[in-house]
PDB file of N, CA and C in Angstrom:
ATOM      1  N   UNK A   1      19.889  62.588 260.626  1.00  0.00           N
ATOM      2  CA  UNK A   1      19.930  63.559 261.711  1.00  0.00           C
ATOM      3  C   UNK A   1      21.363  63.680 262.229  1.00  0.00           C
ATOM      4  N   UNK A   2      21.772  64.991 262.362  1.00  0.00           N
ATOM      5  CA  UNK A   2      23.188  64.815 263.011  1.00  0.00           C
ATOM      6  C   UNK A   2      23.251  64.739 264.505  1.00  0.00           C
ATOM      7  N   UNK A   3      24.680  64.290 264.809  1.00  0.00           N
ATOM      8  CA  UNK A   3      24.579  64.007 266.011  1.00  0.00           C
ATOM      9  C   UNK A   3      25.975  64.592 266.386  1.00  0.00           C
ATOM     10  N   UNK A   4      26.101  64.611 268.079  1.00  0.00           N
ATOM     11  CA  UNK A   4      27.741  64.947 268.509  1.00  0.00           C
ATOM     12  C   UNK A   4      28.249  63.232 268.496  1.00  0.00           C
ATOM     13  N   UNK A   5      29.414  63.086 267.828  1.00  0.00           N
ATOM     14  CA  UNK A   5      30.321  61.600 268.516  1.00  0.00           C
ATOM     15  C   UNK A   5      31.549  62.240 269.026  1.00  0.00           C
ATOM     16  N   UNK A   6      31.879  61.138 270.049  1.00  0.00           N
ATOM     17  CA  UNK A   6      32.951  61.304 270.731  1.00  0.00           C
ATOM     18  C   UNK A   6      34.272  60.843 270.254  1.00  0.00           C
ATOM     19  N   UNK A   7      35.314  60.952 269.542  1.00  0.00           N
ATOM     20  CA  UNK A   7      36.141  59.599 268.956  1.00  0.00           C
ATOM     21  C   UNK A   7      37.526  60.283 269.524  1.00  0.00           C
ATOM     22  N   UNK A   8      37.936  58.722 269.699  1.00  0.00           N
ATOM     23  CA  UNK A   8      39.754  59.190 270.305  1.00  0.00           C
ATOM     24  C   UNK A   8      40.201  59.499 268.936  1.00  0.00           C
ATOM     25  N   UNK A   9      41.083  60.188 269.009  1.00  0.00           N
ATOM     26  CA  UNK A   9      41.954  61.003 268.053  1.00  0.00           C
ATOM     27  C   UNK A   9      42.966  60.351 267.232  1.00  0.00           C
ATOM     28  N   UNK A  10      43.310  58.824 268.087  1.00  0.00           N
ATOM     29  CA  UNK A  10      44.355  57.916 268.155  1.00  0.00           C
ATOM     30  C   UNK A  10      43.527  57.072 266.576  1.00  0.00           C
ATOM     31  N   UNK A  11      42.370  56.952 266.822  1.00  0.00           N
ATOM     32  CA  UNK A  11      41.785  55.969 265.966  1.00  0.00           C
ATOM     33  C   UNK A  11      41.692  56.031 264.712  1.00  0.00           C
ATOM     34  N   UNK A  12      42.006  54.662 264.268  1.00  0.00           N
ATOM     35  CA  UNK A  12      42.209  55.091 262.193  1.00  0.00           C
ATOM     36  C   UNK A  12      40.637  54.666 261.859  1.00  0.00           C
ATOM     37  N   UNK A  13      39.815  54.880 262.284  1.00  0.00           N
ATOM     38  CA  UNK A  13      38.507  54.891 262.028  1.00  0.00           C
ATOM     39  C   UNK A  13      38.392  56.607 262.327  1.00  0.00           C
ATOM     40  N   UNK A  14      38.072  57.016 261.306  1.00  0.00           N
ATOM     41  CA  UNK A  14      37.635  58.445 261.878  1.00  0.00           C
ATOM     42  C   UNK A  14      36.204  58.878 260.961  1.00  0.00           C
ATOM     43  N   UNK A  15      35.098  59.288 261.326  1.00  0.00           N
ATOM     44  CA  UNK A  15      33.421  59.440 260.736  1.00  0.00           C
ATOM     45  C   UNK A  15      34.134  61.067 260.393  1.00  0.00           C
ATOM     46  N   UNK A  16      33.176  60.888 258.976  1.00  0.00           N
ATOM     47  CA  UNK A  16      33.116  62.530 259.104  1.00  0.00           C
ATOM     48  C   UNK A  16      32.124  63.470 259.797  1.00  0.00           C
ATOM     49  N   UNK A  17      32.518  64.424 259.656  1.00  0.00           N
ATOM     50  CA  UNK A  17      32.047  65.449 260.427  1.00  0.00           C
ATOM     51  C   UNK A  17      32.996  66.552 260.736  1.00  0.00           C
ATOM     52  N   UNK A  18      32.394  67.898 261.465  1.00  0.00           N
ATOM     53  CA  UNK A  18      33.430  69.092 261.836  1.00  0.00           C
ATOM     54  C   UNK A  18      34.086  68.829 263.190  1.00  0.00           C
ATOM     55  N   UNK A  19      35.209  68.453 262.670  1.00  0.00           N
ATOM     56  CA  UNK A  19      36.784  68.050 264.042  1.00  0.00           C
ATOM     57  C   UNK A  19      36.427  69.006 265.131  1.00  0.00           C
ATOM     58  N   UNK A  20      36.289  68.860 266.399  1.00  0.00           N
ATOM     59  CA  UNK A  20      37.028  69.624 267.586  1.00  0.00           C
ATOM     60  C   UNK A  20      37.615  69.083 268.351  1.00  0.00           C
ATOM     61  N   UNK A  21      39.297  69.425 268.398  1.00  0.00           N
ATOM     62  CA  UNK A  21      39.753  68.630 269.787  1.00  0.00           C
ATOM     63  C   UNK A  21      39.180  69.632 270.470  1.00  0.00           C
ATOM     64  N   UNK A  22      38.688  68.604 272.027  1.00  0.00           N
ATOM     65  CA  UNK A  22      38.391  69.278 273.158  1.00  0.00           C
ATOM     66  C   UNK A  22      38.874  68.992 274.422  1.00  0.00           C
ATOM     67  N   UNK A  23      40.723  68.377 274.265  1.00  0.00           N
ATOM     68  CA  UNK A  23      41.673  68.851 275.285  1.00  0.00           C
ATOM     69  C   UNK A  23      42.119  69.635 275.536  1.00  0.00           C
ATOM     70  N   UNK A  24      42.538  70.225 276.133  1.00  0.00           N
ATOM     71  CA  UNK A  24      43.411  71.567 276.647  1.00  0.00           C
ATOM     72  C   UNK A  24      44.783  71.279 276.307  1.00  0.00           C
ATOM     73  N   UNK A  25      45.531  70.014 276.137  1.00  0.00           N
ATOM     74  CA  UNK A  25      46.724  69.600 275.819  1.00  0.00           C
ATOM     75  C   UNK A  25      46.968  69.028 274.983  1.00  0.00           C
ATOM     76  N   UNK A  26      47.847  69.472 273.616  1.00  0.00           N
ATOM     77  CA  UNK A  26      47.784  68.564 272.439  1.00  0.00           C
ATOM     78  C   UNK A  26      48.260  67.430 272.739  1.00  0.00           C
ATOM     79  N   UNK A  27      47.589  66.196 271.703  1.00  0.00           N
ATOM     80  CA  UNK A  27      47.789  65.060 271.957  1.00  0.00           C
ATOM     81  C   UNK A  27      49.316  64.562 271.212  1.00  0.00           C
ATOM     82  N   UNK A  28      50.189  63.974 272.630  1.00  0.00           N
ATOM     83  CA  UNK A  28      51.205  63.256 271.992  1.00  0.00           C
ATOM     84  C   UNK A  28      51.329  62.495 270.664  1.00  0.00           C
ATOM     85  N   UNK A  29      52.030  62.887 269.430  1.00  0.00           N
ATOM     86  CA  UNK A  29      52.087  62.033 268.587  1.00  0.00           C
ATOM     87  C   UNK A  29      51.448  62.120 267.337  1.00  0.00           C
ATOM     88  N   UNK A  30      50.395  63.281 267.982  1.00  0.00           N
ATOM     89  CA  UNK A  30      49.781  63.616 266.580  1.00  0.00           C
ATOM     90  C   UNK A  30      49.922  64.847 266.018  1.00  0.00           C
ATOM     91  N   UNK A  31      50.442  64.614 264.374  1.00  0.00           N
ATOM     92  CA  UNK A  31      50.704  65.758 264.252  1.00  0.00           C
ATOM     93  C   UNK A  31      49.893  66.948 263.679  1.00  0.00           C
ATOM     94  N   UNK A  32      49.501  68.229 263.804  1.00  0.00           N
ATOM     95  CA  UNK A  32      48.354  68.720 263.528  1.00  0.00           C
ATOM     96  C   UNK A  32      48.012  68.242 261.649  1.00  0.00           C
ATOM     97  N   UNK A  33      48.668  67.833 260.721  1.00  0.00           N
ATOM     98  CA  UNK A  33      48.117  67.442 259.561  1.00  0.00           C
ATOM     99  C   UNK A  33      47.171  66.226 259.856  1.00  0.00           C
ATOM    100  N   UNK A  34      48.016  65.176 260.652  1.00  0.00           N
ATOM    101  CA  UNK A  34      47.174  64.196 260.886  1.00  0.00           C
ATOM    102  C   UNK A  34      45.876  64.560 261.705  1.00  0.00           C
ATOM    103  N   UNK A  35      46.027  65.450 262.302  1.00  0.00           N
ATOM    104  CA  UNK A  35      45.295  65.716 263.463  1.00  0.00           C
ATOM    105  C   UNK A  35      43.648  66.240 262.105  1.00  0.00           C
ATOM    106  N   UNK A  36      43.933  66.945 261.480  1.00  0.00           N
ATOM    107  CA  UNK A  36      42.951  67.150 260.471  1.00  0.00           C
ATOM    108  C   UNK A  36      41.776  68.325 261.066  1.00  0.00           C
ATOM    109  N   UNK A  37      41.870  69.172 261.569  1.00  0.00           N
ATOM    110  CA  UNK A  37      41.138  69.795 262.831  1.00  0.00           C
ATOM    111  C   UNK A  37      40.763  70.672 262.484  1.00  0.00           C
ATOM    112  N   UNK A  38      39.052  70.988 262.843  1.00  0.00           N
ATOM    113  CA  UNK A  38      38.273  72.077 262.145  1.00  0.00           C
ATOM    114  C   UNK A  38      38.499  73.487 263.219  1.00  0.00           C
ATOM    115  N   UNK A  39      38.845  72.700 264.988  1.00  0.00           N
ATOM    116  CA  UNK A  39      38.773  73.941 265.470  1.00  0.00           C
ATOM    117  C   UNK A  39      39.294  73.130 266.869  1.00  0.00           C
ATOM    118  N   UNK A  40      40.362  73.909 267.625  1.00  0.00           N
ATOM    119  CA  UNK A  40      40.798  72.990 268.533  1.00  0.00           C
ATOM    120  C   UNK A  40      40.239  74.000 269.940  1.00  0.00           C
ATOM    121  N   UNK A  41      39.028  73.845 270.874  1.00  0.00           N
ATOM    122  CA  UNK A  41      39.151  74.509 271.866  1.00  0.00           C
ATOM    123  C   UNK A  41      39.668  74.307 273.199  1.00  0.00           C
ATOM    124  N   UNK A  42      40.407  74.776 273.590  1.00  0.00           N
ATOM    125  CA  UNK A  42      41.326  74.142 274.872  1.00  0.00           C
ATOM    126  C   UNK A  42      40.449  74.667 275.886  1.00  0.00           C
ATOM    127  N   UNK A  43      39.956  76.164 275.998  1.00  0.00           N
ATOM    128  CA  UNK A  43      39.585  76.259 277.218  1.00  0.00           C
ATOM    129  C   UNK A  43      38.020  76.016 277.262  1.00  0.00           C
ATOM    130  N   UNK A  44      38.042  74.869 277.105  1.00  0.00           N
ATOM    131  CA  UNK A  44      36.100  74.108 277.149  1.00  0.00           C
ATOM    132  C   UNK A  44      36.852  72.608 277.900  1.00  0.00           C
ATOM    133  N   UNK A  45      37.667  72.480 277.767  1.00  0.00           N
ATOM    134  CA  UNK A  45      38.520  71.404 278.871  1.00  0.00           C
ATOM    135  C   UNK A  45      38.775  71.746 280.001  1.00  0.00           C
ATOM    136  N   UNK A  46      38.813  70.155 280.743  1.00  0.00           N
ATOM    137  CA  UNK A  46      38.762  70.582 281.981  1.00  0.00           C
ATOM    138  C   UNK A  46      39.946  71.523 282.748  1.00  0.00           C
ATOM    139  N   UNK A  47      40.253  71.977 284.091  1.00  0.00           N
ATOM    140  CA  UNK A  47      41.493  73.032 284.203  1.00  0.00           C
ATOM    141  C   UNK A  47      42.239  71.611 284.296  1.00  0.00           C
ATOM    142  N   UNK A  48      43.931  72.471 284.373  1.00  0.00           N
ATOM    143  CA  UNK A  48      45.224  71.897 284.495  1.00  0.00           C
ATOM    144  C   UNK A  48      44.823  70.928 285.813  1.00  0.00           C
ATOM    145  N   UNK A  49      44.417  71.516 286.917  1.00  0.00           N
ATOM    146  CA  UNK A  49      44.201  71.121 288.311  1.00  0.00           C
ATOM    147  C   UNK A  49      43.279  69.815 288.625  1.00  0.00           C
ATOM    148  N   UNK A  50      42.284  69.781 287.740  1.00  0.00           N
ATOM    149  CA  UNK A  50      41.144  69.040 287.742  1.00  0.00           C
ATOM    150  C   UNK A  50      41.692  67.609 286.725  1.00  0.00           C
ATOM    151  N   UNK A  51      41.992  67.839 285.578  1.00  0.00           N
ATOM    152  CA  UNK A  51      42.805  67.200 284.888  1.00  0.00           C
ATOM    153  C   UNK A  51      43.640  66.344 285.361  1.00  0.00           C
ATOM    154  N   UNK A  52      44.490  66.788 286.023  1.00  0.00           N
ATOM    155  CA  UNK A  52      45.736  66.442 287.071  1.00  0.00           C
ATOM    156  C   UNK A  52      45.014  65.302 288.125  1.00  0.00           C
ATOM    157  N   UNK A  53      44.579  66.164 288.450  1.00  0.00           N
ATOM    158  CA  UNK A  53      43.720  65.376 289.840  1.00  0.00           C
ATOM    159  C   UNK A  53      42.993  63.557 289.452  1.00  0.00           C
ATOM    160  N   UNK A  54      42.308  63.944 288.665  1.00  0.00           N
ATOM    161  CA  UNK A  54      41.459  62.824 288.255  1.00  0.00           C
ATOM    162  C   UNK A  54      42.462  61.991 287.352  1.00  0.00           C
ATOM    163  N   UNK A  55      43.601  62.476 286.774  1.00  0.00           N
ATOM    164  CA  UNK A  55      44.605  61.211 286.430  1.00  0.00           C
ATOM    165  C   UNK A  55      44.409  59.650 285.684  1.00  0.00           C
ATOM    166  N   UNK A  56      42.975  60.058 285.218  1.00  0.00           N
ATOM    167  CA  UNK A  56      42.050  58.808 284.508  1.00  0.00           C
ATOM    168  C   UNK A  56      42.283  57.719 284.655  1.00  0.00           C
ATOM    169  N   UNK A  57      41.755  57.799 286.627  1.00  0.00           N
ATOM    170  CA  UNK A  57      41.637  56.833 287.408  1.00  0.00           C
ATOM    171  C   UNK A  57      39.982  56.692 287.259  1.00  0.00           C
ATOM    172  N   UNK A  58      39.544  55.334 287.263  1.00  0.00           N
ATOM    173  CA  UNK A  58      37.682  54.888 286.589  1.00  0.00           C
ATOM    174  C   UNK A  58      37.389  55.380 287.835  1.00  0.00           C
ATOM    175  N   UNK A  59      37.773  55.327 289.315  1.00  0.00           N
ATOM    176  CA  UNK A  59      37.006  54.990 290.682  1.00  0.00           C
ATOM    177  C   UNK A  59      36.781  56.911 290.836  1.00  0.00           C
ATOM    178  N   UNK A  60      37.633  57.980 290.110  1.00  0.00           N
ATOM    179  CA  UNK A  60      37.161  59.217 290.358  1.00  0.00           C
ATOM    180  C   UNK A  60      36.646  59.650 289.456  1.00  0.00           C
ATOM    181  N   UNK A  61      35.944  58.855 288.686  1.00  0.00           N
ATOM    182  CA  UNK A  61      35.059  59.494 287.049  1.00  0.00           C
ATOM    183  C   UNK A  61      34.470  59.858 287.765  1.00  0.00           C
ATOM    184  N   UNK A  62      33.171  59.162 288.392  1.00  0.00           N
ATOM    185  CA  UNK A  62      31.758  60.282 289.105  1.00  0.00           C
ATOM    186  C   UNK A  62      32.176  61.403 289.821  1.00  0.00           C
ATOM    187  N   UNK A  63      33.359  61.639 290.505  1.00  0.00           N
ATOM    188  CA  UNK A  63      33.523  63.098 291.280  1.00  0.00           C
ATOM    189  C   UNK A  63      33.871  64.167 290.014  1.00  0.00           C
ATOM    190  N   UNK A  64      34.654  63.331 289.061  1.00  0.00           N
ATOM    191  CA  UNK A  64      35.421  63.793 288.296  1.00  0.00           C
ATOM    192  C   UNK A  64      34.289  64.994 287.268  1.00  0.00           C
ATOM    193  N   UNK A  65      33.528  64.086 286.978  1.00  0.00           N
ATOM    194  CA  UNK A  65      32.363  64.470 285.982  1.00  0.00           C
ATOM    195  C   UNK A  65      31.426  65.313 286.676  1.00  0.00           C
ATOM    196  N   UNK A  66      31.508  65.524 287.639  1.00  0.00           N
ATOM    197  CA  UNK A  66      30.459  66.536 288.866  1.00  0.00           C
ATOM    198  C   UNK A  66      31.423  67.914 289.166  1.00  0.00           C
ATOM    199  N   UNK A  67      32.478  67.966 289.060  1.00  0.00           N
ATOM    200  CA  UNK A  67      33.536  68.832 289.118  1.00  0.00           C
ATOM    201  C   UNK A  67      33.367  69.485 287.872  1.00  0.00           C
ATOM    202  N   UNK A  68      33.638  68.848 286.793  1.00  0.00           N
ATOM    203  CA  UNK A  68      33.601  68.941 285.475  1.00  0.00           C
ATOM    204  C   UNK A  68      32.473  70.272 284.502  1.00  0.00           C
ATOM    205  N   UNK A  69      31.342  69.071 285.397  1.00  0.00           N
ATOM    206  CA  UNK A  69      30.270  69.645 284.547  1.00  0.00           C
ATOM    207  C   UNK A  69      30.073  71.592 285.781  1.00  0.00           C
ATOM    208  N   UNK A  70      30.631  71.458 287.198  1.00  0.00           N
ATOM    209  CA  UNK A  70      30.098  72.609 287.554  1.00  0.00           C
ATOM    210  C   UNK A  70      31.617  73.899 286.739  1.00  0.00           C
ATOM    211  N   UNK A  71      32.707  72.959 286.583  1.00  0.00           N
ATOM    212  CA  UNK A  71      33.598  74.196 285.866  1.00  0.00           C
ATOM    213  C   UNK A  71      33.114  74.474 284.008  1.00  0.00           C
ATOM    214  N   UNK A  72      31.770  74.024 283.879  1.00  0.00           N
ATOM    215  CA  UNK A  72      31.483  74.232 282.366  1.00  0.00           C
ATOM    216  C   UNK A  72      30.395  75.172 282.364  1.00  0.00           C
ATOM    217  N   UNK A  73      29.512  75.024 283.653  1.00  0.00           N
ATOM    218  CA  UNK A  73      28.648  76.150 284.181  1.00  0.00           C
ATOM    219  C   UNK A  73      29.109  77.274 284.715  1.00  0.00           C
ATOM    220  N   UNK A  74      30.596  77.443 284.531  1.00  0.00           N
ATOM    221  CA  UNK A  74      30.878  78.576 285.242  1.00  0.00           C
ATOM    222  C   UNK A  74      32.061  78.970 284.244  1.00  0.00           C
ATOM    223  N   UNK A  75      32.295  78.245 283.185  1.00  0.00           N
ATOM    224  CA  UNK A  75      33.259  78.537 282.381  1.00  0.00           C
ATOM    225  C   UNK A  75      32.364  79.695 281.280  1.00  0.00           C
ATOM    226  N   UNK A  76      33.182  80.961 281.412  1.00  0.00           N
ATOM    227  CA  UNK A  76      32.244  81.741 280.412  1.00  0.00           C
ATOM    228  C   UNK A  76      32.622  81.700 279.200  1.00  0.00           C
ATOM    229  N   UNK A  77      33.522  80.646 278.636  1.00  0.00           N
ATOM    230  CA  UNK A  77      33.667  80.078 276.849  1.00  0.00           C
ATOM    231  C   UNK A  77      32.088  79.450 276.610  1.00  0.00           C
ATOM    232  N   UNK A  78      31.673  78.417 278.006  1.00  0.00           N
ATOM    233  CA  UNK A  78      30.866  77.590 277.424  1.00  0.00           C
ATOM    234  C   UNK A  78      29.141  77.713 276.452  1.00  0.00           C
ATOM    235  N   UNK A  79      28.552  78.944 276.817  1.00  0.00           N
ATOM    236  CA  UNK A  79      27.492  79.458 275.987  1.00  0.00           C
ATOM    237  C   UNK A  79      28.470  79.264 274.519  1.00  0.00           C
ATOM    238  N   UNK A  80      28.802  79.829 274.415  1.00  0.00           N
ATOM    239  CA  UNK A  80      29.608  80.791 272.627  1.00  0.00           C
ATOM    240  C   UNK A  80      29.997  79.131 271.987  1.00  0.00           C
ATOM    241  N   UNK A  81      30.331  77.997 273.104  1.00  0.00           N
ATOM    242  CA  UNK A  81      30.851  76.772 272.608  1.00  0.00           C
ATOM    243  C   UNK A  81      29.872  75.859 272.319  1.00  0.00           C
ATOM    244  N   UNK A  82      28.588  75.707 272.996  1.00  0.00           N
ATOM    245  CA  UNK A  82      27.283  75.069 272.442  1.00  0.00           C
ATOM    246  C   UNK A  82      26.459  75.598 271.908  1.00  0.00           C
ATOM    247  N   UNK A  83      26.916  77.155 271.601  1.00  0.00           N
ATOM    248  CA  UNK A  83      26.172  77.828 270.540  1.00  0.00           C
ATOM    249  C   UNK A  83      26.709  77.659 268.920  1.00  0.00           C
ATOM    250  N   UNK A  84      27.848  77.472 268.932  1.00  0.00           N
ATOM    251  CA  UNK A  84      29.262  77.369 267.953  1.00  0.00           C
ATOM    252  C   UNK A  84      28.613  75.848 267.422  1.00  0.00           C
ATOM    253  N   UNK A  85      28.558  74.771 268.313  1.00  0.00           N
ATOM    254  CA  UNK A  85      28.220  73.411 268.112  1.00  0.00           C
ATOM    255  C   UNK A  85      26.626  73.249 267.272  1.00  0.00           C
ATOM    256  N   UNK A  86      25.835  73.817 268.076  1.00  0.00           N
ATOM    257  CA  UNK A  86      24.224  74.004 267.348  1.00  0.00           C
ATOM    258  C   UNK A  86      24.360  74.135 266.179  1.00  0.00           C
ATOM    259  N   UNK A  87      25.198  75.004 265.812  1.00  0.00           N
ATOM    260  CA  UNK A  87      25.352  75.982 264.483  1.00  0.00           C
ATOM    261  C   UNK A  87      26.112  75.023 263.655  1.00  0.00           C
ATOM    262  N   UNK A  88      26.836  74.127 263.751  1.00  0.00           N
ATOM    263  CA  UNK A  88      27.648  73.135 263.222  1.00  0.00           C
ATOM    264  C   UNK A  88      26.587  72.091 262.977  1.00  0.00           C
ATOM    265  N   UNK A  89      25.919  71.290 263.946  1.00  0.00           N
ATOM    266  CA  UNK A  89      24.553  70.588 263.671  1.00  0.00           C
ATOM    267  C   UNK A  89      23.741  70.357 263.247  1.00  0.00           C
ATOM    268  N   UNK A  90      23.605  71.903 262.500  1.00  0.00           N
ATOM    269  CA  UNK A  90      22.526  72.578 261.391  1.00  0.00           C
ATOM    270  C   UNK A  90      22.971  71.628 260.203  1.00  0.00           C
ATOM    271  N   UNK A  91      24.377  71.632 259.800  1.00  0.00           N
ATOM    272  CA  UNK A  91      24.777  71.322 258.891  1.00  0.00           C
ATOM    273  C   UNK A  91      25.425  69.738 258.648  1.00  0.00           C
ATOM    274  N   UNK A  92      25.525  69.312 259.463  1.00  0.00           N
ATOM    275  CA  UNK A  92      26.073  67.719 260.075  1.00  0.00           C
ATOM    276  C   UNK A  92      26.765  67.468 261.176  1.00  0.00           C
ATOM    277  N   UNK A  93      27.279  66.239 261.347  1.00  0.00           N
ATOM    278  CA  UNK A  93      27.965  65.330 262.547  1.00  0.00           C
ATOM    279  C   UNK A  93      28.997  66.682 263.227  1.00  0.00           C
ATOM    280  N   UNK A  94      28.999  66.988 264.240  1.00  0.00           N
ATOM    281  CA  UNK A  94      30.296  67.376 264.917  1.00  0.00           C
ATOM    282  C   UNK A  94      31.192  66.561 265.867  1.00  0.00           C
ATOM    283  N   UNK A  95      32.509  66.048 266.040  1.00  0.00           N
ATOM    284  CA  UNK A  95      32.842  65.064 266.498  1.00  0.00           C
ATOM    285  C   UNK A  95      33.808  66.129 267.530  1.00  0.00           C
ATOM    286  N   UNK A  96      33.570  65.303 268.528  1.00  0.00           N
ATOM    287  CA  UNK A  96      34.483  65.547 269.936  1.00  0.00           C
ATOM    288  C   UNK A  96      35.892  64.671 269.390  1.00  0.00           C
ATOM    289  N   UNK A  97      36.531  65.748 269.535  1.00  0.00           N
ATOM    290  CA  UNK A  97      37.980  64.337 269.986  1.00  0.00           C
ATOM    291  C   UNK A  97      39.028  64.620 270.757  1.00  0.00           C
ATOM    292  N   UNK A  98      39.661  63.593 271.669  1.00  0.00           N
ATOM    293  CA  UNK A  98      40.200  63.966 272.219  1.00  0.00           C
ATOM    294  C   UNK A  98      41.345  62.879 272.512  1.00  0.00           C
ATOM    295  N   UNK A  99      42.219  62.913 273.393  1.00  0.00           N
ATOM    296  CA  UNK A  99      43.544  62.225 273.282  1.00  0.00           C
ATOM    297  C   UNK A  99      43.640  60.667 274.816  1.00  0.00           C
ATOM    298  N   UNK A 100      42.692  60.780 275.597  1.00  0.00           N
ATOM    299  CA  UNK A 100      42.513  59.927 276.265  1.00  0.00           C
ATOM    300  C   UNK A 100      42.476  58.147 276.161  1.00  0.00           C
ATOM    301  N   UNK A 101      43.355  57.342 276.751  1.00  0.00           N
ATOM    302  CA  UNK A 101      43.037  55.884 276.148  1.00  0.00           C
ATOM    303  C   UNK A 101      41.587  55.380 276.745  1.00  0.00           C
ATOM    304  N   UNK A 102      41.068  55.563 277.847  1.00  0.00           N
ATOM    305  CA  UNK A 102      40.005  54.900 278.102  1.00  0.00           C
ATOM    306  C   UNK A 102      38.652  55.731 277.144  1.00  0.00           C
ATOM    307  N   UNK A 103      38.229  55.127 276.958  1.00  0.00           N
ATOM    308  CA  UNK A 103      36.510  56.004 275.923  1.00  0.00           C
ATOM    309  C   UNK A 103      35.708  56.236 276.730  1.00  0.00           C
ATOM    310  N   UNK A 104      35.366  55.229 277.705  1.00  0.00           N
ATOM    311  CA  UNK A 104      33.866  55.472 278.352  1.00  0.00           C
ATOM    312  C   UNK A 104      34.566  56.857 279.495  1.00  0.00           C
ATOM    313  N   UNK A 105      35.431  57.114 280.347  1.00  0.00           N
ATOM    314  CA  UNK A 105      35.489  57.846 281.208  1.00  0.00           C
ATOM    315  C   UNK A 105      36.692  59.037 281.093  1.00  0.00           C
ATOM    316  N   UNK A 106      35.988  60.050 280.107  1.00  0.00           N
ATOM    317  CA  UNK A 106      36.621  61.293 279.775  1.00  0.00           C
ATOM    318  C   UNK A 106      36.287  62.007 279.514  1.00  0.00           C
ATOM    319  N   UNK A 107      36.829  63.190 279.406  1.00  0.00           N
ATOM    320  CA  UNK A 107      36.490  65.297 279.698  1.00  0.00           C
ATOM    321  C   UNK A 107      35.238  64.862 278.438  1.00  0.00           C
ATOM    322  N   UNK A 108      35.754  64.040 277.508  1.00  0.00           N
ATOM    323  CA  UNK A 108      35.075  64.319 275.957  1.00  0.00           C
ATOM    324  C   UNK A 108      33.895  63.605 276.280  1.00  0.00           C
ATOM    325  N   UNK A 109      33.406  62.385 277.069  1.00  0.00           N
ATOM    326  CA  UNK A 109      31.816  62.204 277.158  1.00  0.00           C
ATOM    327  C   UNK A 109      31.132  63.295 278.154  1.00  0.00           C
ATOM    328  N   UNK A 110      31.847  63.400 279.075  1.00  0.00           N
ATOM    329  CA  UNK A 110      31.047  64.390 280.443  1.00  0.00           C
ATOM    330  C   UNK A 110      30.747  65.871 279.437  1.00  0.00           C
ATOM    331  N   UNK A 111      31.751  66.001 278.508  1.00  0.00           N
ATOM    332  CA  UNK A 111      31.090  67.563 277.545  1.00  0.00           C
ATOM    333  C   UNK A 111      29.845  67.310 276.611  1.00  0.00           C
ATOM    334  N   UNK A 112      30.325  66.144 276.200  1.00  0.00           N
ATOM    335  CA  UNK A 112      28.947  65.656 275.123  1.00  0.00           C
ATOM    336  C   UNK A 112      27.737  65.634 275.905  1.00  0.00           C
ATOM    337  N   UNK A 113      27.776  64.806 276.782  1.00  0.00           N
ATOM    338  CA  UNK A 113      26.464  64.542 277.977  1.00  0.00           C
ATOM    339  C   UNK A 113      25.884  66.147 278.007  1.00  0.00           C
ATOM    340  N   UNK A 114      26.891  66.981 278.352  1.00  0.00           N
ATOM    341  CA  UNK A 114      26.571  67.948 279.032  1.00  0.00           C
ATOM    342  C   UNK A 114      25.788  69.301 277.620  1.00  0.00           C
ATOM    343  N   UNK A 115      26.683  69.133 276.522  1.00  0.00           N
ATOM    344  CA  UNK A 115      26.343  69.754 275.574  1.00  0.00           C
ATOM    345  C   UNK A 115      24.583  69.125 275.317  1.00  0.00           C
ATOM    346  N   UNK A 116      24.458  68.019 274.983  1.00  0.00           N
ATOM    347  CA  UNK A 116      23.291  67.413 274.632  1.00  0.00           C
ATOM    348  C   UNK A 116      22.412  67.849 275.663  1.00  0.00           C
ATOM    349  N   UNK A 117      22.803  68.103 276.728  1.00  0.00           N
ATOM    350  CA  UNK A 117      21.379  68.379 277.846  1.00  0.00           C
ATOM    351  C   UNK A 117      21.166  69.759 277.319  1.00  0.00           C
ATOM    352  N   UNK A 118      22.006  70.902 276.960  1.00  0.00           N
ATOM    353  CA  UNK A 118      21.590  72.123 276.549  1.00  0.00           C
ATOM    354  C   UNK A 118      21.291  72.371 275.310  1.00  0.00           C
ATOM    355  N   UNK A 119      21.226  71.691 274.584  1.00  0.00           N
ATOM    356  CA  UNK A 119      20.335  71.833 273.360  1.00  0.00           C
ATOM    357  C   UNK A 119      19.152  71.039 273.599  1.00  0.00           C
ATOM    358  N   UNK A 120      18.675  70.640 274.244  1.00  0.00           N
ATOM    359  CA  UNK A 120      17.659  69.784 274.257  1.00  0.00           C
ATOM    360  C   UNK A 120      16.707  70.494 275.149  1.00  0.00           C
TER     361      UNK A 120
END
């Protein structure tokens, strides 16, 4: 069964599946060969402002991710982007990736969470 994974971008473990970075800012250091990328969408990330703000400090993940998820309900990329994803699913793994050092508290789980509640 396929599934969405989340994987930092940084990591020499990489699963296959169809690449999306889903920062808004390319990641330092990598270069798009390495980067290997089926489709990079920036504006399914969070804004410049929100981004900024939350500074991937752990103590503003929960505001962070409540902010998050209401600029994805109001972002009008986001239908066409978990419709885009479904359609990828059909066929195998689609992997989130993104450029953040911490894993558990970033744009890339609060989208997954959020993608998975709308297909479901």
């Amino acid at each position: 069964m396929s599934e969405i994974k989340v994987i930092r971008i940084y990591d020499h473990e990489q699963p296959e599946g169809y690449r999306i970075l889903v920062d808004r800012l390319w990641p330092r250091g990598i270069s798009k060969v390495r980067a290997h990328l089926d489709e990079w969408d920036k504006q399914i990330g969070p804004t410049n402002e929100l981004r900024k703000w939350f500074n991937h400090e752990d103590d503003k993940y929960p505001e962070f991710k409540s902010k998050y998820i209401a600029q994805l309900k109001a972002n009008p990329v986001t239908a066409a982007f978990v419709k885009d994803v479904k359609e990828k699913l059909a066929k195998g793994n689609v992997l989130f990736l993104y450029g953040a050092k911490n894993k558990k508290h970033n744009q890339a789980v609060v989208l997954k969470e959020f993608v998975d509640s709308q297909l479901n």
